[in-house]
PDB file of N, CA and C in Angstrom:
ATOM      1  N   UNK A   1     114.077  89.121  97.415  1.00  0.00           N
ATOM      2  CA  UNK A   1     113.763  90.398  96.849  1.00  0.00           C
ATOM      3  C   UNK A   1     114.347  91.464  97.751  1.00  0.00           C
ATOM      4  N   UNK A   2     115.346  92.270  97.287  1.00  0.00           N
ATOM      5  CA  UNK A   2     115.868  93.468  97.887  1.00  0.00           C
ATOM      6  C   UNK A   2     115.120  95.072  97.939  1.00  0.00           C
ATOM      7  N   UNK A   3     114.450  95.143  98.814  1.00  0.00           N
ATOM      8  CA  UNK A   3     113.657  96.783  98.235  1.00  0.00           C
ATOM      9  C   UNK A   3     114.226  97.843  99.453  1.00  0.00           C
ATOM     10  N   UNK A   4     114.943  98.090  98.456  1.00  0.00           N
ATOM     11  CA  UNK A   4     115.163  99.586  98.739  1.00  0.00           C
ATOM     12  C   UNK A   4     114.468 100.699  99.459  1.00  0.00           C
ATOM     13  N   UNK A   5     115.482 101.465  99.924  1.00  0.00           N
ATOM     14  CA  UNK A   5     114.588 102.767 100.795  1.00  0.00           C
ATOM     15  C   UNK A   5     113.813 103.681 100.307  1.00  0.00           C
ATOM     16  N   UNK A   6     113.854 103.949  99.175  1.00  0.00           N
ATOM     17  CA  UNK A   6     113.701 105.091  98.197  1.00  0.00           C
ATOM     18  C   UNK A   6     112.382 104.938  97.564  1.00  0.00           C
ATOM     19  N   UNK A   7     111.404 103.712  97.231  1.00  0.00           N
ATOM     20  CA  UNK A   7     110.032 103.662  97.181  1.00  0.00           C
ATOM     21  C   UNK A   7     109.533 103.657  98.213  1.00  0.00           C
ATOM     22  N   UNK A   8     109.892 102.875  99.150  1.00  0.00           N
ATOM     23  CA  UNK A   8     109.035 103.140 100.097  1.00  0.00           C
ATOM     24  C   UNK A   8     108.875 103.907 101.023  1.00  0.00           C
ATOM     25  N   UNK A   9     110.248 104.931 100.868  1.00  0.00           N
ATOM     26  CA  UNK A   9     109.863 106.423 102.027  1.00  0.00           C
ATOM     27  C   UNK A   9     109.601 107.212 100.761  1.00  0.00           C
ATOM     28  N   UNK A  10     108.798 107.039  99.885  1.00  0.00           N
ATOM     29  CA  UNK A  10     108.146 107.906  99.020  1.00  0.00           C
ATOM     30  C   UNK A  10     106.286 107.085  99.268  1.00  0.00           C
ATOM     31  N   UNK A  11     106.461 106.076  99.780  1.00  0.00           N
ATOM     32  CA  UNK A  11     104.883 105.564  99.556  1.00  0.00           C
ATOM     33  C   UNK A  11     104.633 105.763 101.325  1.00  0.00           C
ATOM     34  N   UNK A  12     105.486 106.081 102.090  1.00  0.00           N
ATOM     35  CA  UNK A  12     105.287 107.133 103.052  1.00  0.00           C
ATOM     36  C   UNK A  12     105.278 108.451 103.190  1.00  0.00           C
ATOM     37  N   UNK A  13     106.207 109.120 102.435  1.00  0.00           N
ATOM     38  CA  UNK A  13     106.057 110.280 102.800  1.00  0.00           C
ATOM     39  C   UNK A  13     105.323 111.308 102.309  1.00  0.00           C
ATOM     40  N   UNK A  14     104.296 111.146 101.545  1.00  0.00           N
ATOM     41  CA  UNK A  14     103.281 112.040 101.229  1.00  0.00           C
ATOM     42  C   UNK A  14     101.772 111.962 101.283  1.00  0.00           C
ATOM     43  N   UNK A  15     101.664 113.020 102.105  1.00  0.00           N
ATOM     44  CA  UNK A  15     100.172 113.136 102.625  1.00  0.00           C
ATOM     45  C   UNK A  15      99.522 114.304 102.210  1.00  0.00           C
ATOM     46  N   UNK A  16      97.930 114.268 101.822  1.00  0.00           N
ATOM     47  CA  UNK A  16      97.612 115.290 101.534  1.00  0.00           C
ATOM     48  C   UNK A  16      96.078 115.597 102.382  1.00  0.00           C
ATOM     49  N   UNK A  17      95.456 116.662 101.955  1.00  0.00           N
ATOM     50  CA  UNK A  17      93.874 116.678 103.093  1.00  0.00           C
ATOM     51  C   UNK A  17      92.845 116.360 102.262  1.00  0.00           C
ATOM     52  N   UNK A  18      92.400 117.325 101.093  1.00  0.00           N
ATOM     53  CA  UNK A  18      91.252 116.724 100.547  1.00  0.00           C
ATOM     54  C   UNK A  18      92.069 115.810  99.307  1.00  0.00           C
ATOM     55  N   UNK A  19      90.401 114.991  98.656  1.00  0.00           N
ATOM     56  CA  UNK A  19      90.638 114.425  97.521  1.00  0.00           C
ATOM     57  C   UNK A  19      91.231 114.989  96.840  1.00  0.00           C
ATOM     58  N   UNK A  20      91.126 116.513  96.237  1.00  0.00           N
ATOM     59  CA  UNK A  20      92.100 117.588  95.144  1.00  0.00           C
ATOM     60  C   UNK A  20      93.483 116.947  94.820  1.00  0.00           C
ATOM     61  N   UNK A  21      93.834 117.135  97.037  1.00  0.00           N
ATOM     62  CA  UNK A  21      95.082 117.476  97.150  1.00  0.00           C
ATOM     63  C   UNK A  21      95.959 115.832  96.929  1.00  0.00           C
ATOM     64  N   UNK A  22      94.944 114.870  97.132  1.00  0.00           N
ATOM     65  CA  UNK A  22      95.226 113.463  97.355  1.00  0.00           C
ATOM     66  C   UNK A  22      95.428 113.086  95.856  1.00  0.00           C
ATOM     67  N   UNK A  23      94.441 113.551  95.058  1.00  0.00           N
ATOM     68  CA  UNK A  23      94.796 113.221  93.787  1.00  0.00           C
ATOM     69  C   UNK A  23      95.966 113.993  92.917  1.00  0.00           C
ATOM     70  N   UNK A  24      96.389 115.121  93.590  1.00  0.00           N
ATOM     71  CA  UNK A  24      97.561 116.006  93.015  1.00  0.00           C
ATOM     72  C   UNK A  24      98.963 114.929  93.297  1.00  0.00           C
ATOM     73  N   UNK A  25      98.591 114.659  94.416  1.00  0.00           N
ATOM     74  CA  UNK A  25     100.242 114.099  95.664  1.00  0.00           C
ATOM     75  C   UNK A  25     100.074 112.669  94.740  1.00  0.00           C
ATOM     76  N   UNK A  26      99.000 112.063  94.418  1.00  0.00           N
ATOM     77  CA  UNK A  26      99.287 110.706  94.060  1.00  0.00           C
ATOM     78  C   UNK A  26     100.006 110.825  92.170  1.00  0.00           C
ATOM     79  N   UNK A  27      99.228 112.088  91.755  1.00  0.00           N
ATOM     80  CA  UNK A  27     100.465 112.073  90.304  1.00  0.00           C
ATOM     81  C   UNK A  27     101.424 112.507  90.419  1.00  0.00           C
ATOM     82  N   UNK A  28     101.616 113.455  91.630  1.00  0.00           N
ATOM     83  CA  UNK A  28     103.524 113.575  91.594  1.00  0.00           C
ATOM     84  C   UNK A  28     103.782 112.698  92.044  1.00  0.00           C
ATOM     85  N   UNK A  29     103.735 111.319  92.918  1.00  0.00           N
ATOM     86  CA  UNK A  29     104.342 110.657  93.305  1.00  0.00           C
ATOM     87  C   UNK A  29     104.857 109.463  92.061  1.00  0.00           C
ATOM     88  N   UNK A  30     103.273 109.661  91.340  1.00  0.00           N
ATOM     89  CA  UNK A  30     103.438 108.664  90.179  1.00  0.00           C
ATOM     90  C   UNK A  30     104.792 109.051  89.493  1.00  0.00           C
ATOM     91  N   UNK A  31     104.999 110.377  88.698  1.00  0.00           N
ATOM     92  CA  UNK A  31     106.229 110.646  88.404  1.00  0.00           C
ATOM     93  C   UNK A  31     107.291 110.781  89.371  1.00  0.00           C
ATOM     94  N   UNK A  32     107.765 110.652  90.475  1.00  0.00           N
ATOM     95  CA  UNK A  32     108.663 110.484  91.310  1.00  0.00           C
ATOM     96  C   UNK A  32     108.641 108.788  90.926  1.00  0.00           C
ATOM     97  N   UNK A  33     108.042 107.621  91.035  1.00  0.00           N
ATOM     98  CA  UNK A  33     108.553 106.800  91.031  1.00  0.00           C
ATOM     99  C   UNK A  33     108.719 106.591  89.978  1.00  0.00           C
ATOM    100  N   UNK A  34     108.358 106.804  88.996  1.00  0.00           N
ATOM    101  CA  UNK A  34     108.943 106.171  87.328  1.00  0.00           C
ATOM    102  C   UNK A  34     110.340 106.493  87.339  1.00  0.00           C
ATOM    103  N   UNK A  35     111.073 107.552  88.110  1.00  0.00           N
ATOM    104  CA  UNK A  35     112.518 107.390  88.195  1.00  0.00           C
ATOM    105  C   UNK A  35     113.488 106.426  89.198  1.00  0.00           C
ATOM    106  N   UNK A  36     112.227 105.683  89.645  1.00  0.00           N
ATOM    107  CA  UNK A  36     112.348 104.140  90.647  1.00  0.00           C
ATOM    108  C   UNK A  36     113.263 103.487  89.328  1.00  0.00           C
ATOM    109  N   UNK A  37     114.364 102.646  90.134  1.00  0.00           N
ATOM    110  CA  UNK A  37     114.418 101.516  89.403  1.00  0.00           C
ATOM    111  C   UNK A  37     113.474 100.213  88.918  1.00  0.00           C
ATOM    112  N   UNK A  38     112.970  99.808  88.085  1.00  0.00           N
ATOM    113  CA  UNK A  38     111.612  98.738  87.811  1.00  0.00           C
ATOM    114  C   UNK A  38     111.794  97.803  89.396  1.00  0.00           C
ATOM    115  N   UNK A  39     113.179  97.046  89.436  1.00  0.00           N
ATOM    116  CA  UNK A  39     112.776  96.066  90.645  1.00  0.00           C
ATOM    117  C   UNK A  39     112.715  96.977  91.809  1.00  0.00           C
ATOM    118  N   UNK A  40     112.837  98.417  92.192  1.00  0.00           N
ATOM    119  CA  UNK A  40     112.481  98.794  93.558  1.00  0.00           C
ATOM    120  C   UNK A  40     111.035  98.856  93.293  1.00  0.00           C
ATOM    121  N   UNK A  41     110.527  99.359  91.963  1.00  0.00           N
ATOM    122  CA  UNK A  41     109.101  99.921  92.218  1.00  0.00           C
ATOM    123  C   UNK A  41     108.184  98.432  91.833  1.00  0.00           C
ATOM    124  N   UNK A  42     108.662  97.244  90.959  1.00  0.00           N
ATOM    125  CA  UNK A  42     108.128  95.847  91.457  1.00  0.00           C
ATOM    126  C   UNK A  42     108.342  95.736  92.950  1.00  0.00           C
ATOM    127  N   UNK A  43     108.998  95.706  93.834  1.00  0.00           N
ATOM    128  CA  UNK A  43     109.418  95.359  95.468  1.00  0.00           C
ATOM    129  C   UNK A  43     107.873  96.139  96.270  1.00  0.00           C
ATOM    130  N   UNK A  44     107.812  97.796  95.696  1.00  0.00           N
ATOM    131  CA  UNK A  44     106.972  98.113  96.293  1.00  0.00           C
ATOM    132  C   UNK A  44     105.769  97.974  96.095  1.00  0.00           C
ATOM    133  N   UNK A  45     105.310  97.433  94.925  1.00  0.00           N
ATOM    134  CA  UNK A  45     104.296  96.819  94.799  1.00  0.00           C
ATOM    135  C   UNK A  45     104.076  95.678  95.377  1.00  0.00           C
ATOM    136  N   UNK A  46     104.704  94.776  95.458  1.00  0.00           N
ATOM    137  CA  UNK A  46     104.694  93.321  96.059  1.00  0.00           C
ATOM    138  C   UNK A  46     104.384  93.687  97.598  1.00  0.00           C
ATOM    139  N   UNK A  47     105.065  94.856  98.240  1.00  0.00           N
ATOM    140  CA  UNK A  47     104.753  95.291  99.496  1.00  0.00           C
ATOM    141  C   UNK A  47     103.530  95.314 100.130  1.00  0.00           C
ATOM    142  N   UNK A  48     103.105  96.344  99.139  1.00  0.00           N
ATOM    143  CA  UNK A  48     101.650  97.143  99.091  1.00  0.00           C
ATOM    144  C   UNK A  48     100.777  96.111  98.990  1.00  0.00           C
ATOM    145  N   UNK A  49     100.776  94.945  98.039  1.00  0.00           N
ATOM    146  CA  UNK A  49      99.943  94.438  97.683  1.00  0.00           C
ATOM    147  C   UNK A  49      99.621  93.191  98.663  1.00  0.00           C
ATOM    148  N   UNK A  50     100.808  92.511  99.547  1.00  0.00           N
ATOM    149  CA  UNK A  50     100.605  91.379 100.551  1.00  0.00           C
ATOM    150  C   UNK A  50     100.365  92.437 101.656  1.00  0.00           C
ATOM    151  N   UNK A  51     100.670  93.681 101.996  1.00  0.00           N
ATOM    152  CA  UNK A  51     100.497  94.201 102.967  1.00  0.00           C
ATOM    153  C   UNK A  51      98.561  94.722 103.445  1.00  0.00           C
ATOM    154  N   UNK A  52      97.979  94.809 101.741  1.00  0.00           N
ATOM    155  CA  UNK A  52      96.577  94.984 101.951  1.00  0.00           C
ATOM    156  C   UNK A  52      95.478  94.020 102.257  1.00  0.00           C
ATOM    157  N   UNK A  53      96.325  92.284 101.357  1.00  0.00           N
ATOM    158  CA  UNK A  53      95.711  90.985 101.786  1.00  0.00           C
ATOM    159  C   UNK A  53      95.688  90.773 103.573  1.00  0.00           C
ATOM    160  N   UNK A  54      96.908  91.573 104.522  1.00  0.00           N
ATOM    161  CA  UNK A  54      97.199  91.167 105.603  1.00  0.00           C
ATOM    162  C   UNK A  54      96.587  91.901 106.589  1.00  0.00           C
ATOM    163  N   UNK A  55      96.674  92.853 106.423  1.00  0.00           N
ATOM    164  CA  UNK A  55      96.592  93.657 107.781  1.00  0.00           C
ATOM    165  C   UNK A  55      95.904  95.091 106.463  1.00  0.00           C
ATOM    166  N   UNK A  56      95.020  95.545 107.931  1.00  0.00           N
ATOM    167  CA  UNK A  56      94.442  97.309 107.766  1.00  0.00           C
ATOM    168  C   UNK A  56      95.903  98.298 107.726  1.00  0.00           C
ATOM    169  N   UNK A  57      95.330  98.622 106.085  1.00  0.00           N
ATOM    170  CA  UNK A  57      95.785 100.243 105.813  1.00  0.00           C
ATOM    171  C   UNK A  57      95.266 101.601 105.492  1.00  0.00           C
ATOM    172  N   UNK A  58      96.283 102.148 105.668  1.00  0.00           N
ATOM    173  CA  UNK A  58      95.382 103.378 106.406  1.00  0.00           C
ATOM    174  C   UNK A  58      95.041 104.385 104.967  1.00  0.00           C
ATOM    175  N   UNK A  59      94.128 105.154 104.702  1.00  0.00           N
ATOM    176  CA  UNK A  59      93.836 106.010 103.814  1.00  0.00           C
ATOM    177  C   UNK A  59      95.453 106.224 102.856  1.00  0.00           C
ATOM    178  N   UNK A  60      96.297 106.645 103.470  1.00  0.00           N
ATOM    179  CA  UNK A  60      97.146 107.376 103.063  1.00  0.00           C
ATOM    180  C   UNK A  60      98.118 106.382 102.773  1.00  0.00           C
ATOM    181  N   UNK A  61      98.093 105.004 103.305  1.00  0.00           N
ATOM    182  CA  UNK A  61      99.103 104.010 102.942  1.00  0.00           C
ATOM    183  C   UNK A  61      97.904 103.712 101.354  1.00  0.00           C
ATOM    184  N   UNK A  62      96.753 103.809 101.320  1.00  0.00           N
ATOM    185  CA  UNK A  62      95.848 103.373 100.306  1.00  0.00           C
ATOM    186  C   UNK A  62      96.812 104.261  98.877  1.00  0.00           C
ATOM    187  N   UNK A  63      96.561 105.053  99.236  1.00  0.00           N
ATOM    188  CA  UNK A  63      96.849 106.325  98.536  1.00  0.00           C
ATOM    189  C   UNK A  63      97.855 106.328  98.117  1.00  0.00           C
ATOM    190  N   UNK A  64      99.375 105.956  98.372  1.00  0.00           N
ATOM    191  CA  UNK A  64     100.312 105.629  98.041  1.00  0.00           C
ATOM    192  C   UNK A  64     100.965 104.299  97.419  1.00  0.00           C
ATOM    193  N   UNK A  65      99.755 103.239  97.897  1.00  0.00           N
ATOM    194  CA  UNK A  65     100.207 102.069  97.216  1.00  0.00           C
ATOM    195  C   UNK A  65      99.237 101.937  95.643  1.00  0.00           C
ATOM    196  N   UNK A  66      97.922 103.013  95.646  1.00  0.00           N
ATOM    197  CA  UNK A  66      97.445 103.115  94.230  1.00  0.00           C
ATOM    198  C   UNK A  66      98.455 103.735  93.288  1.00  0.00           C
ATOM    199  N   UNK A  67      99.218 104.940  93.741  1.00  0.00           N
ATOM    200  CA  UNK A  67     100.274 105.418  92.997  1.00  0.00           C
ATOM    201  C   UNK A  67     101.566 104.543  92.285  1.00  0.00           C
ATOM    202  N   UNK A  68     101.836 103.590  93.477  1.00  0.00           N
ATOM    203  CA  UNK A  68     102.688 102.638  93.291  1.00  0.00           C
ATOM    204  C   UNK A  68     102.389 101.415  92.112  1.00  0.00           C
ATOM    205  N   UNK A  69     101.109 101.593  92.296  1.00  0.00           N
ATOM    206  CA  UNK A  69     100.467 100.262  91.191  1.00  0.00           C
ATOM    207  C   UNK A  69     100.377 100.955  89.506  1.00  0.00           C
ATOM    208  N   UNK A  70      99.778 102.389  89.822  1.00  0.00           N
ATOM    209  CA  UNK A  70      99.274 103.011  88.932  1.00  0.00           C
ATOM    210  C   UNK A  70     101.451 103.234  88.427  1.00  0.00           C
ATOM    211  N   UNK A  71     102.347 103.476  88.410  1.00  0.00           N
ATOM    212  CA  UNK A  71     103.860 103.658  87.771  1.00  0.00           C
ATOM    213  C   UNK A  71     104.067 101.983  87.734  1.00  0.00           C
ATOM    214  N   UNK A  72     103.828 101.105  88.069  1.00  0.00           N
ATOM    215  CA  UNK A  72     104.050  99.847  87.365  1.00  0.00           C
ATOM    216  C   UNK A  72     103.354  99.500  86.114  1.00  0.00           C
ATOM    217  N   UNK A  73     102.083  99.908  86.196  1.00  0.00           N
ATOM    218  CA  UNK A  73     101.381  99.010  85.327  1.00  0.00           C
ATOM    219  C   UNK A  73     102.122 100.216  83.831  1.00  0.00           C
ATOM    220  N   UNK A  74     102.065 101.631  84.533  1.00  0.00           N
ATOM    221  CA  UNK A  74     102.449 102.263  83.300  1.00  0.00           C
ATOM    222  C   UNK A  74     103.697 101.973  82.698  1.00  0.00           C
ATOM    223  N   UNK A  75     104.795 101.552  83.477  1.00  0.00           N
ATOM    224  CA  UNK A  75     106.402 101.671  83.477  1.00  0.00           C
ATOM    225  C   UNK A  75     106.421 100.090  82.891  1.00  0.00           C
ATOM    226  N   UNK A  76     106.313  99.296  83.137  1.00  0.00           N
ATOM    227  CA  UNK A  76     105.798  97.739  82.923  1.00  0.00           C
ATOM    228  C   UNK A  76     105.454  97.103  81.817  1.00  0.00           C
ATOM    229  N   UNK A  77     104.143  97.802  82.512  1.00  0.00           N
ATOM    230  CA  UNK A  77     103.212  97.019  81.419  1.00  0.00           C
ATOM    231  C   UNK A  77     102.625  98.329  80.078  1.00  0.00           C
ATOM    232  N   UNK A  78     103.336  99.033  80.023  1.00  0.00           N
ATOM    233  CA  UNK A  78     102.803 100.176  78.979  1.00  0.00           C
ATOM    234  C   UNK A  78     101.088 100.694  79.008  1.00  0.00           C
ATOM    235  N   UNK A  79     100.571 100.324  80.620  1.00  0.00           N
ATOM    236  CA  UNK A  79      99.247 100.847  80.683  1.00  0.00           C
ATOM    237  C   UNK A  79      98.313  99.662  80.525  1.00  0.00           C
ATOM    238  N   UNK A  80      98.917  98.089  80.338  1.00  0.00           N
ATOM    239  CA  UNK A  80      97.787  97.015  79.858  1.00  0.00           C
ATOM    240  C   UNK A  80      97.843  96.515  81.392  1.00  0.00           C
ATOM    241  N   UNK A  81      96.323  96.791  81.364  1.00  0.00           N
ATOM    242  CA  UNK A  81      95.827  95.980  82.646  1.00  0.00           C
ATOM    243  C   UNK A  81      96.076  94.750  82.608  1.00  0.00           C
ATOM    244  N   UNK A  82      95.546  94.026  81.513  1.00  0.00           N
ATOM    245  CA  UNK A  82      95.316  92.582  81.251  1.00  0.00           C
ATOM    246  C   UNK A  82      96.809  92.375  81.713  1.00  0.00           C
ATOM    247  N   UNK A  83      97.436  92.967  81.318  1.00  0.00           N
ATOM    248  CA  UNK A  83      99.413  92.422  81.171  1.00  0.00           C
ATOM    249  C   UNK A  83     100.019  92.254  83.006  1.00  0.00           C
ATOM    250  N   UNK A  84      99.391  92.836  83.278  1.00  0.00           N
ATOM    251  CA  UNK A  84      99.949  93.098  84.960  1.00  0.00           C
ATOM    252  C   UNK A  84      99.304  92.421  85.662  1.00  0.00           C
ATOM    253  N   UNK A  85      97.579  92.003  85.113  1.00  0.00           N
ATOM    254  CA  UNK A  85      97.483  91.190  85.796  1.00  0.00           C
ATOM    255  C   UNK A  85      97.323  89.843  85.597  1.00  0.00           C
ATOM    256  N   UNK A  86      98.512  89.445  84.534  1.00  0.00           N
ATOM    257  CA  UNK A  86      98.359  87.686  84.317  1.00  0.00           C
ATOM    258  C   UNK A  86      99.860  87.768  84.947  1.00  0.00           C
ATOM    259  N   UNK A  87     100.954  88.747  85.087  1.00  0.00           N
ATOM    260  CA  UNK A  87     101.955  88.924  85.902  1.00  0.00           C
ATOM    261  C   UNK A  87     101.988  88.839  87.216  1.00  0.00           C
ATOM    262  N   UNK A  88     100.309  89.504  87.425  1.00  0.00           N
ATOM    263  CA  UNK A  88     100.458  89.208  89.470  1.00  0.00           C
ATOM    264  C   UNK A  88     100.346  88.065  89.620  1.00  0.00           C
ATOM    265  N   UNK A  89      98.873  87.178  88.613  1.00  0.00           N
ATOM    266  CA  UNK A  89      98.955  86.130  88.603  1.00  0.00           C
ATOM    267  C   UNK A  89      99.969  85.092  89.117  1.00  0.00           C
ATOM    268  N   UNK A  90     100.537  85.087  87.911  1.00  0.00           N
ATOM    269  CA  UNK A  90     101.810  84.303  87.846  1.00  0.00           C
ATOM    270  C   UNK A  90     102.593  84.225  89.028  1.00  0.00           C
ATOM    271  N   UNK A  91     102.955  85.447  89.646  1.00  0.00           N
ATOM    272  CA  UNK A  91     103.967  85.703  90.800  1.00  0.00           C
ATOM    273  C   UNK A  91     103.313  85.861  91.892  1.00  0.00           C
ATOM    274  N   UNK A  92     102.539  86.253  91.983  1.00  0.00           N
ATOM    275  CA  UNK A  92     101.417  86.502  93.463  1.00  0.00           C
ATOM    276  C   UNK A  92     102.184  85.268  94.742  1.00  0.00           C
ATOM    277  N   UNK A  93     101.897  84.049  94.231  1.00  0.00           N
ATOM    278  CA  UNK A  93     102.251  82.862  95.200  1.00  0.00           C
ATOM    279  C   UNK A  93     103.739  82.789  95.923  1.00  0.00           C
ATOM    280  N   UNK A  94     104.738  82.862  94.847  1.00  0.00           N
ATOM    281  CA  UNK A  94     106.421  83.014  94.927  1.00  0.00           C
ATOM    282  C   UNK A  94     106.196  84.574  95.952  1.00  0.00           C
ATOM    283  N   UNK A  95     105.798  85.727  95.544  1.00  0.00           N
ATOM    284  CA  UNK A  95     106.425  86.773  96.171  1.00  0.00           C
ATOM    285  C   UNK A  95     105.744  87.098  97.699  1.00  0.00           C
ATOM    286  N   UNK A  96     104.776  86.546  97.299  1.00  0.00           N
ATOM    287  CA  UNK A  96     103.695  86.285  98.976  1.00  0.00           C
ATOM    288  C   UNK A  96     104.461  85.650  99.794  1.00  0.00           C
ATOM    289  N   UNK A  97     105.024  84.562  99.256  1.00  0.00           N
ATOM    290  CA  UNK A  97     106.126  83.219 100.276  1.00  0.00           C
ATOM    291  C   UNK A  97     106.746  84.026 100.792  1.00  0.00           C
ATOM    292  N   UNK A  98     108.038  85.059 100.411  1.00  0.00           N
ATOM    293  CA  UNK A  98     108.894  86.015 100.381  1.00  0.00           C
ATOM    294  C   UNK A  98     108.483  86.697 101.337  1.00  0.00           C
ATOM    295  N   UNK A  99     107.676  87.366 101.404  1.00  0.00           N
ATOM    296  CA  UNK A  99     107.151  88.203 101.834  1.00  0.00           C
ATOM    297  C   UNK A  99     106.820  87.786 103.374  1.00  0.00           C
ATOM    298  N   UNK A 100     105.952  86.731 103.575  1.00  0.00           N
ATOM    299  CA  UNK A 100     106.032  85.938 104.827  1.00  0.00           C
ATOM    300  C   UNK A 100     106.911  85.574 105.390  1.00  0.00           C
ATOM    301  N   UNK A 101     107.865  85.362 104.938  1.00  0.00           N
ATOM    302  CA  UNK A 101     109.021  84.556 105.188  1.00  0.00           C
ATOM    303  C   UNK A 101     109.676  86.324 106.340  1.00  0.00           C
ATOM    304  N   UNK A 102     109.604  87.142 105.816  1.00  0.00           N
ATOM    305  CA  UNK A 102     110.016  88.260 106.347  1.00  0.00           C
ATOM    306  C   UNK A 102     109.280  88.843 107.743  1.00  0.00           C
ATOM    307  N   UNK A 103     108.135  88.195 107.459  1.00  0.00           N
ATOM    308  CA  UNK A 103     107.104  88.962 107.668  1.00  0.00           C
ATOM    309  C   UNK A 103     106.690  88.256 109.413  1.00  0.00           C
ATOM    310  N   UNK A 104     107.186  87.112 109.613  1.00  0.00           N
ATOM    311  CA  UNK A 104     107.184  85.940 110.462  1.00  0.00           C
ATOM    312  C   UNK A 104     108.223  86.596 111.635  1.00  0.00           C
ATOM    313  N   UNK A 105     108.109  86.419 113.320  1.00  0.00           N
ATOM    314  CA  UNK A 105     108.541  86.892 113.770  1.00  0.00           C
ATOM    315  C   UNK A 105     109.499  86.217 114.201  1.00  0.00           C
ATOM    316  N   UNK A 106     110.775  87.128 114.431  1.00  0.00           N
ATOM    317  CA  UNK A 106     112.319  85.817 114.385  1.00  0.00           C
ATOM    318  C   UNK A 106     112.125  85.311 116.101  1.00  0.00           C
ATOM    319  N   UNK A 107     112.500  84.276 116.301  1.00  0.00           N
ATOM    320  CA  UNK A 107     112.740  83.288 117.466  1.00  0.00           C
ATOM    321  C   UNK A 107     114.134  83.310 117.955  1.00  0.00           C
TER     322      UNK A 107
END
């Protein structure tokens, strides 16, 4: 899986202070990524999602990987929960491998 720079210095680079502002930054971001290509903004989901099974994230990585989930399921799956998630299902195991495989420190 190739992911690109462009979701994920967007699921970094925006921070906001209160909830208002957190919930403003997370729908522009939502529309910033729907102009993601599908496999960068699948990549950054797959990110987000082995990265929360693994290790502590922080408010604002939270915050950006709900945005990230919330433009898949819409871009994707046309808004069906059920649909995205017999898809994580399915792939969860394969993209986790991947993911480790990266994730493992080189020797």
């Amino acid at each position: 899986m190739k992911i690109t720079a462009m979701p994920l210095c967007l699921l970094l680079a925006c921070s906001a202070a209160s909830a208002d502002d957190q919930q403003a930054a997370r729908a522009s971001l939502v529309v910033q990524l729907s102009g993601a290509s599908l496999a960068n903004l699948e990549g950054a989901f797959w990110v987000c999602d082995y990265t929360a099974t693994t290790r502590r994230a922080s408010d604002h990585q939270i915050g950006m990987c709900t945005a990230t989930y919330d433009a898949l399921k819409e871009r994707k799956f046309g808004g069906d929960f059920e649909a995205l998630l017999l898809w994580w299902q399915k792939n969860k195991a394969a993209e986790y491998a991947k993911l480790e495989a990266m994730d493992r420190p080189r020797q």
